[in-house]
PDB file of N, CA and C in Angstrom:
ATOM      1  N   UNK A   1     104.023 112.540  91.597  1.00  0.00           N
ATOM      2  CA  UNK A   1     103.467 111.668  92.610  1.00  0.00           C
ATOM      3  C   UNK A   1     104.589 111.289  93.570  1.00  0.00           C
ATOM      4  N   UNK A   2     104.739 111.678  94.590  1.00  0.00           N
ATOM      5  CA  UNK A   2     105.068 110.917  96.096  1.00  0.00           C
ATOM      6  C   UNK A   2     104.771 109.632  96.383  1.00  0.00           C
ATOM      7  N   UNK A   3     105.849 108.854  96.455  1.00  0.00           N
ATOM      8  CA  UNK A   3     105.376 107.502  96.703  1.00  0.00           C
ATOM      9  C   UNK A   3     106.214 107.056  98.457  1.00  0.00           C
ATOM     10  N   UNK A   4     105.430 106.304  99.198  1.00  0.00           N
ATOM     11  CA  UNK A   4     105.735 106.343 100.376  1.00  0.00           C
ATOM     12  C   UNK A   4     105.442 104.897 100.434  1.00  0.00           C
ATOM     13  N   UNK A   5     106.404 104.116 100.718  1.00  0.00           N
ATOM     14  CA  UNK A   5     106.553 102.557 100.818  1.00  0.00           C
ATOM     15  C   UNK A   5     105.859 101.872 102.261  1.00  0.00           C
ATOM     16  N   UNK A   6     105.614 101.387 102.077  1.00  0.00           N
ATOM     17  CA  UNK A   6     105.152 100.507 103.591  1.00  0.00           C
ATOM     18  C   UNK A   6     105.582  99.239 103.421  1.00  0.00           C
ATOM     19  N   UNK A   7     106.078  98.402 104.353  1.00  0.00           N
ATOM     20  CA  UNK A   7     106.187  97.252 104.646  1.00  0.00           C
ATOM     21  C   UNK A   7     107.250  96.843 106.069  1.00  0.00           C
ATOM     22  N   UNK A   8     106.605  96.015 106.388  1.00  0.00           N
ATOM     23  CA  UNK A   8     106.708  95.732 108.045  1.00  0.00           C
ATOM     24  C   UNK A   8     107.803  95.146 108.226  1.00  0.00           C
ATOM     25  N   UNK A   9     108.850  94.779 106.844  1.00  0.00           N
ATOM     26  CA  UNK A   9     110.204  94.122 107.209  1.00  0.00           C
ATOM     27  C   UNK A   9     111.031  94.872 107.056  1.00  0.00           C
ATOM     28  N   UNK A  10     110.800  96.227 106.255  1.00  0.00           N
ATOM     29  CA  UNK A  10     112.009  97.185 106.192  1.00  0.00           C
ATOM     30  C   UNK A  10     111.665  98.527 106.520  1.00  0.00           C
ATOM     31  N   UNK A  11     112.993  99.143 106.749  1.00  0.00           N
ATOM     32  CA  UNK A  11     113.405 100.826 107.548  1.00  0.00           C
ATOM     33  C   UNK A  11     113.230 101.285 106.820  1.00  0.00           C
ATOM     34  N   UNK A  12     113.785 101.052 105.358  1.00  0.00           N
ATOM     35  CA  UNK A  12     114.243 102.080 104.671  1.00  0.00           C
ATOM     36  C   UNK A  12     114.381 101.149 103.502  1.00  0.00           C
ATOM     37  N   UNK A  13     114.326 101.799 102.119  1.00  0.00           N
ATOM     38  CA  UNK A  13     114.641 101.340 100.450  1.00  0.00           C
ATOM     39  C   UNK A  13     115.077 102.099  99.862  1.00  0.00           C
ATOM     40  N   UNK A  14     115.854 102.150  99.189  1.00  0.00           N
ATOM     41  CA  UNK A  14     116.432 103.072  98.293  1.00  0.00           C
ATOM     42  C   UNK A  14     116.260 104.533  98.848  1.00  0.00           C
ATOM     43  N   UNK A  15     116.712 104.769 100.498  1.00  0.00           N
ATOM     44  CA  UNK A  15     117.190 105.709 100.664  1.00  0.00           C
ATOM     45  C   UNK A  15     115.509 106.313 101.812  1.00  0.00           C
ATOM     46  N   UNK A  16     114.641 105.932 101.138  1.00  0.00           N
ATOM     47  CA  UNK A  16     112.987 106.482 101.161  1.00  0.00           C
ATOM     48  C   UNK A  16     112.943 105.704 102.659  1.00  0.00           C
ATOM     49  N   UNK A  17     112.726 106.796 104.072  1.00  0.00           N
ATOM     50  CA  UNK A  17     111.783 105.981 104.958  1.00  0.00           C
ATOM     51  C   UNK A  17     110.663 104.929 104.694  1.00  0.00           C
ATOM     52  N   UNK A  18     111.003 103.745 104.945  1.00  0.00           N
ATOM     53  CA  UNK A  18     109.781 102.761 105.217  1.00  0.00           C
ATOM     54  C   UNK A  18     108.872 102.643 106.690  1.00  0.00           C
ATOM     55  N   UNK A  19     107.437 102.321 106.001  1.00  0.00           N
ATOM     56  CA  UNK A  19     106.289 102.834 107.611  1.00  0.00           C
ATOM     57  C   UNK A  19     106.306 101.409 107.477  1.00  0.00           C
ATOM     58  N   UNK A  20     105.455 101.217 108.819  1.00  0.00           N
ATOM     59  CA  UNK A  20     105.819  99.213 108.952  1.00  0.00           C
ATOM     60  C   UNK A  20     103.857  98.621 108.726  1.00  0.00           C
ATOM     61  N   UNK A  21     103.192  99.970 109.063  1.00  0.00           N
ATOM     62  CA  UNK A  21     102.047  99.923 108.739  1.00  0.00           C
ATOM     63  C   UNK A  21     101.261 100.767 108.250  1.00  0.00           C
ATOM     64  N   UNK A  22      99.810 100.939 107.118  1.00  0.00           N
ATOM     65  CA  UNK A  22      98.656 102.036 107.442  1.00  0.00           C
ATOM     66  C   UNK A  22      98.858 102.894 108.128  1.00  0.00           C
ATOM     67  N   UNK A  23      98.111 102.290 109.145  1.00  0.00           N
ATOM     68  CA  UNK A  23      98.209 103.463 110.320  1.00  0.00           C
ATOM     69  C   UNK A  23      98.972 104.321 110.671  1.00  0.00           C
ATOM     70  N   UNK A  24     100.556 104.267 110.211  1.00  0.00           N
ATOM     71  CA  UNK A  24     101.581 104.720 110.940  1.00  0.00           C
ATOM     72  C   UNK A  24     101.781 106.321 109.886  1.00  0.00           C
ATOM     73  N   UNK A  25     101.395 105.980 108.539  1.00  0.00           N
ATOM     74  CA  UNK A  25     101.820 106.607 107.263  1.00  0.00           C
ATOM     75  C   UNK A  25     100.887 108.078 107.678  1.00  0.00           C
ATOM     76  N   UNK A  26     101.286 109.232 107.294  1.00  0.00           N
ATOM     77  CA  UNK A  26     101.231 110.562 107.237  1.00  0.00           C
ATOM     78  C   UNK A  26      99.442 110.989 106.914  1.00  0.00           C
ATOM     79  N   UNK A  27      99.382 111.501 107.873  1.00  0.00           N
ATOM     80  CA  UNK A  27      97.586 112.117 107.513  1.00  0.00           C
ATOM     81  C   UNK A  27      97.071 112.517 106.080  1.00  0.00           C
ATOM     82  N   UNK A  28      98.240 112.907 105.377  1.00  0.00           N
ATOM     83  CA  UNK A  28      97.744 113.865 104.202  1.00  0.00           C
ATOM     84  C   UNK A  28      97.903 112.528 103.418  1.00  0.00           C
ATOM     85  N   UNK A  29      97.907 111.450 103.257  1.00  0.00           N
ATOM     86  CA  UNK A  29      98.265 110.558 102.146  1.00  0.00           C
ATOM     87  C   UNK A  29      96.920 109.973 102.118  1.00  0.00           C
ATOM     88  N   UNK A  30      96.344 110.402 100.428  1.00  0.00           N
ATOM     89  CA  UNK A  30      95.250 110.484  99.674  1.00  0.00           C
ATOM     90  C   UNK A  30      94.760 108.739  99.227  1.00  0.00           C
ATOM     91  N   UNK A  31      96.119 108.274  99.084  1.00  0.00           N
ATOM     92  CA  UNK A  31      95.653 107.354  98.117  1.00  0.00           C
ATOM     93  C   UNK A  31      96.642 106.193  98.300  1.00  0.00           C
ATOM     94  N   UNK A  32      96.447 105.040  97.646  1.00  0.00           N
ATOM     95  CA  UNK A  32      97.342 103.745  98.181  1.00  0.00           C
ATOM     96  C   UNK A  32      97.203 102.842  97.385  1.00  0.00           C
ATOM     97  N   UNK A  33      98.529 102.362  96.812  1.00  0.00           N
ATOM     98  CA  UNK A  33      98.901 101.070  95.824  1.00  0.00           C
ATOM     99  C   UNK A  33      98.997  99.946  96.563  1.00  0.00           C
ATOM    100  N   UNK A  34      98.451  98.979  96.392  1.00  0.00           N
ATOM    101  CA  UNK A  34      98.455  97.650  96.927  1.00  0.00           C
ATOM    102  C   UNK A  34      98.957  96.426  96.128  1.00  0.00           C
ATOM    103  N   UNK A  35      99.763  95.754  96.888  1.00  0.00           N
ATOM    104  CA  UNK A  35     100.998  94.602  96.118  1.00  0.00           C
ATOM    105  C   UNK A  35     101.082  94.074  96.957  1.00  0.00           C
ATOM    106  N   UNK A  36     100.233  93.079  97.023  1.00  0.00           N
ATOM    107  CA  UNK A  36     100.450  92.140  98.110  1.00  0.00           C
ATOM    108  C   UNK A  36      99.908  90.843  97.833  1.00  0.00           C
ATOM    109  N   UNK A  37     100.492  89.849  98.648  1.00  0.00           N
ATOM    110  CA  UNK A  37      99.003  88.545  98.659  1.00  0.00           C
ATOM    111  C   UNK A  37      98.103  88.613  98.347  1.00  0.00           C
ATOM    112  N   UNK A  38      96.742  87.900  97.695  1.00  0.00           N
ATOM    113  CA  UNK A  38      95.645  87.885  98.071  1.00  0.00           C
ATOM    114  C   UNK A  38      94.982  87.441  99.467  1.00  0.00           C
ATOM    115  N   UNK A  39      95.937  86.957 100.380  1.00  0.00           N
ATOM    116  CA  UNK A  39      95.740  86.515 101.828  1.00  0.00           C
ATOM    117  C   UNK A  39      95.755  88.053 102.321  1.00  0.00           C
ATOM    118  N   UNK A  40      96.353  89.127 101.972  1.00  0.00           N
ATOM    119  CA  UNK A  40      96.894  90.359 102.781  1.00  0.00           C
ATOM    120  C   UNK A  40      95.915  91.076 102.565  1.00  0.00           C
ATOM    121  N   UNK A  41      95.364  91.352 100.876  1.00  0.00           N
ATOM    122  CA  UNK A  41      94.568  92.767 100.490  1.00  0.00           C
ATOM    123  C   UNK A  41      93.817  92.587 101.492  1.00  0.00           C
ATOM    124  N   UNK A  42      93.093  92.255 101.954  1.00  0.00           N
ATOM    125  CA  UNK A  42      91.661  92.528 102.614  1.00  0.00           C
ATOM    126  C   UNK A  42      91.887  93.448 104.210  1.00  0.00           C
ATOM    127  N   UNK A  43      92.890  92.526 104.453  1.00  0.00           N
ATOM    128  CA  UNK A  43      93.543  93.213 105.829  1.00  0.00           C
ATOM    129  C   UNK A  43      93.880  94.804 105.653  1.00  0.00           C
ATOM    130  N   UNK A  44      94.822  95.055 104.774  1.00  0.00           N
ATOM    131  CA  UNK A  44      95.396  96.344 104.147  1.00  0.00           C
ATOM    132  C   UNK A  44      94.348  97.677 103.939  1.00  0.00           C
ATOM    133  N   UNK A  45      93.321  96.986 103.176  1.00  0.00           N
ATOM    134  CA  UNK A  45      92.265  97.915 102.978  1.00  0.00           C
ATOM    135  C   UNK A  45      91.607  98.206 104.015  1.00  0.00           C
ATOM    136  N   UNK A  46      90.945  97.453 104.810  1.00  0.00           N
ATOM    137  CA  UNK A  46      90.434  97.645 106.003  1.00  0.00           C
ATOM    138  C   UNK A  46      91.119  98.731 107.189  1.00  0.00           C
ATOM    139  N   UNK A  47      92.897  98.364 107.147  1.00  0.00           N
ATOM    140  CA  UNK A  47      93.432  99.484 107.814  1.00  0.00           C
ATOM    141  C   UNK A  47      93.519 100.871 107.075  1.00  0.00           C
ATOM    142  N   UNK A  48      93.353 101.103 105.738  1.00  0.00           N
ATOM    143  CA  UNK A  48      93.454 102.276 104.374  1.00  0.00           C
ATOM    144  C   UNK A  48      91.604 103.066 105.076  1.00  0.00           C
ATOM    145  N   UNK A  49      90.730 102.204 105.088  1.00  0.00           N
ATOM    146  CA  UNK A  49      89.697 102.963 105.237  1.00  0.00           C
ATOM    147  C   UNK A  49      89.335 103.113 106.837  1.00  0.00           C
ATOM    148  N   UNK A  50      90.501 102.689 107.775  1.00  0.00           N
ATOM    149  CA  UNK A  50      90.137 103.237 109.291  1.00  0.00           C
ATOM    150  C   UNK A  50      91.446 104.363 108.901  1.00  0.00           C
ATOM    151  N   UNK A  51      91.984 104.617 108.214  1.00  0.00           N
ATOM    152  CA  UNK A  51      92.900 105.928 108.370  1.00  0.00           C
ATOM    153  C   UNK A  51      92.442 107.291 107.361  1.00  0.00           C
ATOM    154  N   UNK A  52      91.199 106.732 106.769  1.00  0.00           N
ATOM    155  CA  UNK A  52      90.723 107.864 106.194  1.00  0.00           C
ATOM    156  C   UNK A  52      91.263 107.931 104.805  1.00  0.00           C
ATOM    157  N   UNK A  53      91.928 106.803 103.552  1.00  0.00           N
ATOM    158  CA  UNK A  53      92.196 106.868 102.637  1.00  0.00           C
ATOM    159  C   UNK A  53      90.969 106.725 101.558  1.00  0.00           C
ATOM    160  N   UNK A  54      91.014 107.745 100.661  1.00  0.00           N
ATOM    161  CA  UNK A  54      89.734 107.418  99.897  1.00  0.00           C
ATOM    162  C   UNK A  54      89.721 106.867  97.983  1.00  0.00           C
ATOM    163  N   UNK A  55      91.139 106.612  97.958  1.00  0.00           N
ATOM    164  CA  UNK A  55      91.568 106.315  96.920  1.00  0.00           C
ATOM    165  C   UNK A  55      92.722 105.007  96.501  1.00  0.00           C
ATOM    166  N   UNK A  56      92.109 103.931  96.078  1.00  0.00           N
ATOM    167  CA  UNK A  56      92.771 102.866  96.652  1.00  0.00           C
ATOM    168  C   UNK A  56      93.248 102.108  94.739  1.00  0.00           C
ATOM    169  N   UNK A  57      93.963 101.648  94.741  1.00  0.00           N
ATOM    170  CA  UNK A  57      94.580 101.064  93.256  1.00  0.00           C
ATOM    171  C   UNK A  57      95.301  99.199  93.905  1.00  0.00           C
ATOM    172  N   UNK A  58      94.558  98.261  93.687  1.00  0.00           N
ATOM    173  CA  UNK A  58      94.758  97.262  93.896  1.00  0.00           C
ATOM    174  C   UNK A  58      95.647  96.357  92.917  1.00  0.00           C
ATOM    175  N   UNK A  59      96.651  95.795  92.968  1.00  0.00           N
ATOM    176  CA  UNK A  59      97.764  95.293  91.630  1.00  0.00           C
ATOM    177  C   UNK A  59      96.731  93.934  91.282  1.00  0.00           C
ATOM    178  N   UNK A  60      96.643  94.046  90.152  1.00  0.00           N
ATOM    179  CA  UNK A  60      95.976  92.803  89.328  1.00  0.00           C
ATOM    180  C   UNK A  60      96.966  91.885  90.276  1.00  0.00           C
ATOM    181  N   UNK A  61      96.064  91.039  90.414  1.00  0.00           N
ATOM    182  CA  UNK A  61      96.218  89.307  90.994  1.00  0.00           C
ATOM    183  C   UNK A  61      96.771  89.430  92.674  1.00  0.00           C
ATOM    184  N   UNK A  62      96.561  91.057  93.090  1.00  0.00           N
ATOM    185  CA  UNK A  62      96.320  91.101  94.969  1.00  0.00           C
ATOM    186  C   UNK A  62      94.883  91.226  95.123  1.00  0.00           C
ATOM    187  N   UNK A  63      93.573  90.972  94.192  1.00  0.00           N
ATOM    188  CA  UNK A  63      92.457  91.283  94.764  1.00  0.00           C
ATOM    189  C   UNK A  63      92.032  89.568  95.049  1.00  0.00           C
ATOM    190  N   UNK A  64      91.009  90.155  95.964  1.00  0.00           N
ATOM    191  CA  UNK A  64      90.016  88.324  96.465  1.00  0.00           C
ATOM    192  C   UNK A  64      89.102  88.838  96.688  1.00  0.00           C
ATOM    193  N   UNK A  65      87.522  88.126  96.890  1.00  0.00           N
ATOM    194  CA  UNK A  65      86.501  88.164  97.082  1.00  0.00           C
ATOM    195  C   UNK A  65      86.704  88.623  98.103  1.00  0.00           C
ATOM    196  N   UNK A  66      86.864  88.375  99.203  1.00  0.00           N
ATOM    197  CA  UNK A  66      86.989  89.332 100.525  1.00  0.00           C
ATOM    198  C   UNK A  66      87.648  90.837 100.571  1.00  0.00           C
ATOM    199  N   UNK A  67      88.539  91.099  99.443  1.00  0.00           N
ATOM    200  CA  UNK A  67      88.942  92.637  99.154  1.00  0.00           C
ATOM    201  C   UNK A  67      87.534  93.040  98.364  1.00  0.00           C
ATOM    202  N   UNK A  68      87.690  92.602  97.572  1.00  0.00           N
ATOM    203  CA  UNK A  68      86.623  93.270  96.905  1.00  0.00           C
ATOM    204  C   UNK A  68      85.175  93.260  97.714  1.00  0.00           C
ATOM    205  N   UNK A  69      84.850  93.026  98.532  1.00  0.00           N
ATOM    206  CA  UNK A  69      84.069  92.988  99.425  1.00  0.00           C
ATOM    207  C   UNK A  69      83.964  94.201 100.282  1.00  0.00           C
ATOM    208  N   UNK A  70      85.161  94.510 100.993  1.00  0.00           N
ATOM    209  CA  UNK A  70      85.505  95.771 101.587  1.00  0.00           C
ATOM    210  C   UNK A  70      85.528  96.542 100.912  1.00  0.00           C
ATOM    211  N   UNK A  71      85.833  96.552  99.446  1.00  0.00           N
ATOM    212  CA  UNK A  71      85.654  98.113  98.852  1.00  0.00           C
ATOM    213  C   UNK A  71      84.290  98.335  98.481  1.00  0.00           C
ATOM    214  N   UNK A  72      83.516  97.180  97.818  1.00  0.00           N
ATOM    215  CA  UNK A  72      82.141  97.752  97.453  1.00  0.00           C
ATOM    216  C   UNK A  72      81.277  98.687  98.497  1.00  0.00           C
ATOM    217  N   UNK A  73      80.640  99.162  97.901  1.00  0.00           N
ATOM    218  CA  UNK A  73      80.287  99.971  98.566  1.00  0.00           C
ATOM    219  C   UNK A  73      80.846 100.749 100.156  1.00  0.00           C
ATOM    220  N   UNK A  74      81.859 100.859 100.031  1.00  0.00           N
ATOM    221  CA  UNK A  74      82.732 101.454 100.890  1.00  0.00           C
ATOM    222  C   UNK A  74      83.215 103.189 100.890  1.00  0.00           C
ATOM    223  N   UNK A  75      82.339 103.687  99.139  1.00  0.00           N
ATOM    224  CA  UNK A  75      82.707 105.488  99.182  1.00  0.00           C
ATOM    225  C   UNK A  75      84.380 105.395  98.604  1.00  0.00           C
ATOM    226  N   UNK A  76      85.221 104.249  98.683  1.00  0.00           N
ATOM    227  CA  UNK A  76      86.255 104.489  97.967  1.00  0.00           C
ATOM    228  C   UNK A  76      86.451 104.652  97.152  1.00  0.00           C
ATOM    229  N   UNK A  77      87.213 105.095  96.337  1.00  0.00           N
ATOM    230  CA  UNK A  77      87.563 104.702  94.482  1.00  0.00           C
ATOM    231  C   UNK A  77      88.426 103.795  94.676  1.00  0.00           C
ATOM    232  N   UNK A  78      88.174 103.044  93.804  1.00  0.00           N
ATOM    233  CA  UNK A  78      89.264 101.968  93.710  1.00  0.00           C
ATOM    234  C   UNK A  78      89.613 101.410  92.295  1.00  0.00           C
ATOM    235  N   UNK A  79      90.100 101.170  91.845  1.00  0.00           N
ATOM    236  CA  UNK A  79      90.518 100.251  90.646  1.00  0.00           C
ATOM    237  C   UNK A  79      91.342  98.711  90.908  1.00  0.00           C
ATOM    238  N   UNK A  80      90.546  97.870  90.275  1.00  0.00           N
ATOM    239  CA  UNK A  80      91.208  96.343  90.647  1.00  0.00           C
ATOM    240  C   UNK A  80      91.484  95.884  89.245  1.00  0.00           C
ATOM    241  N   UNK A  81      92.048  94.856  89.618  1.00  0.00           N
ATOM    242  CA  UNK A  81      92.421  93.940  88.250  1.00  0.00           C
ATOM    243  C   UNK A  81      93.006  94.731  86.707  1.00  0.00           C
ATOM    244  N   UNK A  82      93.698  95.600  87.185  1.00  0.00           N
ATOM    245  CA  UNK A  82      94.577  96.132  85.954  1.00  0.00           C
ATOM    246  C   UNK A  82      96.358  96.320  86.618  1.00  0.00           C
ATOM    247  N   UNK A  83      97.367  96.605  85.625  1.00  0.00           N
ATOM    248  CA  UNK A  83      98.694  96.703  85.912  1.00  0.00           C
ATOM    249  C   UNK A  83      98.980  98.133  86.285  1.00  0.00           C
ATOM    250  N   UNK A  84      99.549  98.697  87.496  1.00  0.00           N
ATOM    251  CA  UNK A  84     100.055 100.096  87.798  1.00  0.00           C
ATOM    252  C   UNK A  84     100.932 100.494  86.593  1.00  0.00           C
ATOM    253  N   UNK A  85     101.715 100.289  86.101  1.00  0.00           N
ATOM    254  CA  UNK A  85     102.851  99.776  85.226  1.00  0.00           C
ATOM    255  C   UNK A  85     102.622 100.258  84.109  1.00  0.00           C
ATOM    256  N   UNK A  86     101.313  99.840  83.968  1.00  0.00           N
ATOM    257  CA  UNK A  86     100.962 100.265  82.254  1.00  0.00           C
ATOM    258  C   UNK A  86     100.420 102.140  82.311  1.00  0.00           C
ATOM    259  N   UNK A  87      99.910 102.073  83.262  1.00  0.00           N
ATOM    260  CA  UNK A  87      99.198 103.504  83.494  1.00  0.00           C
ATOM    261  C   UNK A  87     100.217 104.468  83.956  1.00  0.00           C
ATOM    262  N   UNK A  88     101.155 104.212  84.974  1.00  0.00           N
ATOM    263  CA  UNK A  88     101.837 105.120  85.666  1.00  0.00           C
ATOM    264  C   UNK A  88     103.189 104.757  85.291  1.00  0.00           C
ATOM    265  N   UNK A  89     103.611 105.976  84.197  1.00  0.00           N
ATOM    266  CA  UNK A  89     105.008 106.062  83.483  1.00  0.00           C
ATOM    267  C   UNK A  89     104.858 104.986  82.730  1.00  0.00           C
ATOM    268  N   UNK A  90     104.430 104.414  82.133  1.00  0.00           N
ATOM    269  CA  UNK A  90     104.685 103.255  81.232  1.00  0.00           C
ATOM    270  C   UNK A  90     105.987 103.412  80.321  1.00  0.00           C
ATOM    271  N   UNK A  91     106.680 102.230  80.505  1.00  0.00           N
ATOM    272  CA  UNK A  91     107.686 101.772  79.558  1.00  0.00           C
ATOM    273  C   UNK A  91     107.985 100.262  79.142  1.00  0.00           C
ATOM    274  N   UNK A  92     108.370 100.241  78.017  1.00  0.00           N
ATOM    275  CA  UNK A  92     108.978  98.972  77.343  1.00  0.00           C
ATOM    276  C   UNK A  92     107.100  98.239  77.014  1.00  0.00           C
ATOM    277  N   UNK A  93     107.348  97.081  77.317  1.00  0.00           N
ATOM    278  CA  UNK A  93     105.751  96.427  76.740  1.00  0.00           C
ATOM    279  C   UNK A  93     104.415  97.027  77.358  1.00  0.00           C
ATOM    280  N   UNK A  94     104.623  98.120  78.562  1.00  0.00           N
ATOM    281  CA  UNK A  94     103.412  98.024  79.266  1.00  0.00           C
ATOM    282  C   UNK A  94     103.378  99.025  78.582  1.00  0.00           C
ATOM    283  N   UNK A  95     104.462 100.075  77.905  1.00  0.00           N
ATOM    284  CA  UNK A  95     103.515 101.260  77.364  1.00  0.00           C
ATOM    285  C   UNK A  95     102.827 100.857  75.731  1.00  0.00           C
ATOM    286  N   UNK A  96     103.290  99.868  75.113  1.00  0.00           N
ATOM    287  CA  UNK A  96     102.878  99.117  73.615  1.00  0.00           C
ATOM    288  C   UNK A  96     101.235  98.846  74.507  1.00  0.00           C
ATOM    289  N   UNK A  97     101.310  98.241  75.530  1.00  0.00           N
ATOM    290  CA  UNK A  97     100.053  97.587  76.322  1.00  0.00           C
ATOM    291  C   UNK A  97      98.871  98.628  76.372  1.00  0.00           C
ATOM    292  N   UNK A  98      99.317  99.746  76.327  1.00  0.00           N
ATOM    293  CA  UNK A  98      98.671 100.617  76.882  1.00  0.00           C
ATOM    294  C   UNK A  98      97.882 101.300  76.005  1.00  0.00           C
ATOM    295  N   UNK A  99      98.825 101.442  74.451  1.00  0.00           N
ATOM    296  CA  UNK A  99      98.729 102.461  73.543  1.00  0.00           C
ATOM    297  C   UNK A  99      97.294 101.016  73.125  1.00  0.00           C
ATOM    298  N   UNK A 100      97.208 100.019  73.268  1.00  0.00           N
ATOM    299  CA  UNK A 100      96.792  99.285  71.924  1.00  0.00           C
ATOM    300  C   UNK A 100      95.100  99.377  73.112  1.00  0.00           C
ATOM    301  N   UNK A 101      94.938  99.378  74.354  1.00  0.00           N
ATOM    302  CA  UNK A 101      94.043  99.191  75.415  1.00  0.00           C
ATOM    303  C   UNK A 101      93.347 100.857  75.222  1.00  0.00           C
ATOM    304  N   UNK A 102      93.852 101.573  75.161  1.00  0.00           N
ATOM    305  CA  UNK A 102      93.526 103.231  74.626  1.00  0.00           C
ATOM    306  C   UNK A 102      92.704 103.185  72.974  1.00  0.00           C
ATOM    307  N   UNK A 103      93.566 102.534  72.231  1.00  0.00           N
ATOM    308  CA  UNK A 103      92.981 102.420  70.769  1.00  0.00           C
ATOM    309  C   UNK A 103      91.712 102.130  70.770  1.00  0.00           C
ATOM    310  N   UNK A 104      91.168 100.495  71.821  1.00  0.00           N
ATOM    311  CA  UNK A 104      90.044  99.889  71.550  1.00  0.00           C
ATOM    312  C   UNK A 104      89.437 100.521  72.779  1.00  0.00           C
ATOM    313  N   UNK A 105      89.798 101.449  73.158  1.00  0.00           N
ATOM    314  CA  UNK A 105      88.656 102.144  74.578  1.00  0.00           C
ATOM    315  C   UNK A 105      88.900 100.892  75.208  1.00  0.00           C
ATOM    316  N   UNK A 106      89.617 100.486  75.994  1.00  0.00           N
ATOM    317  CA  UNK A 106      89.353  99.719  77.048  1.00  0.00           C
ATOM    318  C   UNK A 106      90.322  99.786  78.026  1.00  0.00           C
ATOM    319  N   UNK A 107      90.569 101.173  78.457  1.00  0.00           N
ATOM    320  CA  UNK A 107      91.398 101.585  79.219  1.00  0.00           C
ATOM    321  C   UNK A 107      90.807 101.917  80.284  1.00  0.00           C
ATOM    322  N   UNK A 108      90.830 101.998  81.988  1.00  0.00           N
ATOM    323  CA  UNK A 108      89.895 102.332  83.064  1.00  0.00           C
ATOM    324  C   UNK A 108      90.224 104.201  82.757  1.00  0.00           C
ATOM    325  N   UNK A 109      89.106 105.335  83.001  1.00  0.00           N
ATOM    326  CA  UNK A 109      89.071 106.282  83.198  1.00  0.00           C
ATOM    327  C   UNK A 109      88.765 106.933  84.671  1.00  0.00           C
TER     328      UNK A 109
END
């Protein structure tokens, strides 16, 4: 996975061009992690589905009734209210988190 940072206060992170917005980020980019405010998600998504993103992963405790609003019924996939962390590369407690959320089926598929 390619990960491509956005945020409107920095150039650059650890080397990786930073975009300052949505809009600005590369045609071919499928999909989008969100870490933000709950004041922000709603904004964010709204610019994700005017750029044609159809795959959206919201960080437990950036969703609000008004995000989740924009995604329902919106044709996106999305996943809300779980940890990136535990799913993608997991290590230290999130992968213990993960193995025990897999055991009792209650892992998102």
């Amino acid at each position: 996975m390619n990960i491509i940072p956005v945020n409107p206060h920095a150039d650059e992170i650890h080397g990786s061009k930073v975009y300052h917005d949505i809009k600005s980020l590369p045609d071919d980019v499928k999909g989008l992690i969100i870490m933000t405010g709950k004041d922000q998600t709603a904004g964010v998504i709204r610019e994700a589905k005017g750029k044609g993103i159809k795959n959206i992963w919201v960080q437990q405790m950036a969703e609000s009734k008004e995000a989740l609003n924009e995604l329902e019924g919106s044709g996106i996939n999305y996943i809300t209210k779980e940890c990136i962390l535990m799913h993608y590369k997991p290590h230290s407690i999130h992968k213990f988190h993960a193995a025990i959320r897999k055991f009792f089926r209650r892992f998102p598929r």
